[in-house]
Every structure is written in structure tokens, then in C-alpha cells.
Protein backbone atom coordinates (compact mmCIF):
# COMPACT_ATOMS: atom_id res chain seq x y z
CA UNK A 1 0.00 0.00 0.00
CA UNK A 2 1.72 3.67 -1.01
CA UNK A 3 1.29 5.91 1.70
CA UNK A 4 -1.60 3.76 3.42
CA UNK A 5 -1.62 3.34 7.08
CA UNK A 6 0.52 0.05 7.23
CA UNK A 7 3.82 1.51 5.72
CA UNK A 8 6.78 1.05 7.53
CA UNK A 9 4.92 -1.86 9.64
CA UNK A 10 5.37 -5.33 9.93
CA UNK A 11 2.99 -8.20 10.99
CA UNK A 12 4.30 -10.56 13.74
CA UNK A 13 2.57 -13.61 15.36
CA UNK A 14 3.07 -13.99 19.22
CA UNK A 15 1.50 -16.48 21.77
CA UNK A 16 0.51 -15.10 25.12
CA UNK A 17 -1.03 -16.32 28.23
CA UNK A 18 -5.02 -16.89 28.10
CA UNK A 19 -5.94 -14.11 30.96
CA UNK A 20 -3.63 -11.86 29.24
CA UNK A 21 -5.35 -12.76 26.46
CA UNK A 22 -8.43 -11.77 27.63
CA UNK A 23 -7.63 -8.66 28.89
CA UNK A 24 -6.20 -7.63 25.70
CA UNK A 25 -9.66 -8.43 24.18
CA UNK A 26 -11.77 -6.69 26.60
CA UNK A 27 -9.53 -3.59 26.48
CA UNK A 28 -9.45 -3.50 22.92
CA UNK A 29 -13.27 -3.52 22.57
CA UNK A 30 -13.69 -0.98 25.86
CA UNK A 31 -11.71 1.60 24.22
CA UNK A 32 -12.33 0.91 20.62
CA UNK A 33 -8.52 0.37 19.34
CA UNK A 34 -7.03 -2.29 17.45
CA UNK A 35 -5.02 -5.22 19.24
CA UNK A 36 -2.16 -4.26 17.65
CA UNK A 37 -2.14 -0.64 18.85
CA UNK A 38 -2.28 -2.38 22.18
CA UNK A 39 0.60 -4.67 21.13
CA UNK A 40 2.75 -1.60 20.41
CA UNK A 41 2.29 0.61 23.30
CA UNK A 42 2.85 -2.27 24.98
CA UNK A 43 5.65 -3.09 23.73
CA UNK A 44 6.99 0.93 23.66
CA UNK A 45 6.21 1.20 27.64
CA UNK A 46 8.70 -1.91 27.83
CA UNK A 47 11.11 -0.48 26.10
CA UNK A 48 11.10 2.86 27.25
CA UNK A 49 10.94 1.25 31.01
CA UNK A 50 14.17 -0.66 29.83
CA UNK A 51 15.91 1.99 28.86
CA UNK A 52 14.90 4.10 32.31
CA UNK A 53 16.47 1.04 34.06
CA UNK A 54 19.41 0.49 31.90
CA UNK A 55 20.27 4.50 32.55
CA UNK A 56 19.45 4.19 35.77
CA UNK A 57 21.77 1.50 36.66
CA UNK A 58 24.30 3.52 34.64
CA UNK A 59 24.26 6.39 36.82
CA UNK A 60 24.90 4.10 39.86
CA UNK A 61 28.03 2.55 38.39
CA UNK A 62 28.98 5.59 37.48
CA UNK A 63 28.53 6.73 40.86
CA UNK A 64 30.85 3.00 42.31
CA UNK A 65 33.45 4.53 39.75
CA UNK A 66 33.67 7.99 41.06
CA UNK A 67 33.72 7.03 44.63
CA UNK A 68 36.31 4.26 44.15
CA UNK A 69 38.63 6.79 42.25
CA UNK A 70 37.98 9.45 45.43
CA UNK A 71 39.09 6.57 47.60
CA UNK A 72 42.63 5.87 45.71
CA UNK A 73 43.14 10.09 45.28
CA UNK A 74 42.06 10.95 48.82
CA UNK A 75 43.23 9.77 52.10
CA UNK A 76 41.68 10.42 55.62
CA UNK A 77 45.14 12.04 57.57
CA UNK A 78 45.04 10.57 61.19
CA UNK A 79 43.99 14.50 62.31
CA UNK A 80 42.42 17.06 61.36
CA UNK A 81 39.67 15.15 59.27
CA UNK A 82 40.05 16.59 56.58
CA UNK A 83 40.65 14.96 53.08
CA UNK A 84 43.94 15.51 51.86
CA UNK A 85 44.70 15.08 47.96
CA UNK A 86 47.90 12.00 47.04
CA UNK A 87 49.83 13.52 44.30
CA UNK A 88 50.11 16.66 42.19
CA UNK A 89 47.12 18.14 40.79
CA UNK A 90 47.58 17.51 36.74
């Protein structure tokens, strides 16, 4: 179809669990979209959630990395309490 409503999609057969099933039905008809439209917000929500988590769980080993490089540049002097820089400054 040129410039009809299913360019750029393809069709894909999956096999999901019967209450899911249902729900999917009952949803579809309650709010008067397609399955499929269901199938891809779905399946957008999962990926965008993904991708929260994925960054998420980058920030936090960033995080591991910047406090183990603090440990091996600072050291706690025995008084004082302050941190004290090992090494030139570059």
C-alpha cells in the first residue's frame, strides 16, 4: 500500500497467556482500538521502562566509579579530618 496506514509496519505472530489474552480483548473492545495498537504501546512502555532502568543502573556505576577513584586520590590524615589530595594536581 503507497502511503496507506501500514507503511513502515510489519505483521508478527506472538503467543501469550489466556488471561492476558483476555484482557487484551476486553480492552481493545472498551476503548475501541485495534489489538495491535495495544501490542505496540505495549511493547513501547517496555522499552522505554528498559531503557529508564538500563540509565538508571548507569548512573549508579557511574557513581561506584567515582567514589572508588575518590578513595585511591584521597586519604583520611590521622587528624584534622580533613581529606587531603595524594599527588600533584595535573
Amino acid at each position: 500500500m503507497n502511503g496507506g496506514v501500514y507503511e513502515n509496519q510489519e505483521k508478527m505472530s506472538i503467543t501469550i497467556d489466556a488471561d492476558i489474552f483476555k484482557a487484551v480483548e476486553k480492552a481493545a473492545a472498551s476503548y475501541n482500538i485495534a489489538k495491535s495498537h495495544l501490542a505496540q504501546e505495549a511493547f513501547r512502555l517496555w522499552f522505554k521502562k528498559r531503557t529508564e532502568e538500563l540509565m538508571a543502573r548507569g548512573y549508579v556505576d557511574m557513581a561506584s566509579e567515582d567514589r572508588e577513584f575518590i578513595d585511591t586520590s584521597y586519604s583520611l590524615p590521622s587528624a584534622g579530618g580533613m581529606w587531603l589530595r595524594q599527588g600533584p594536581w595535573p
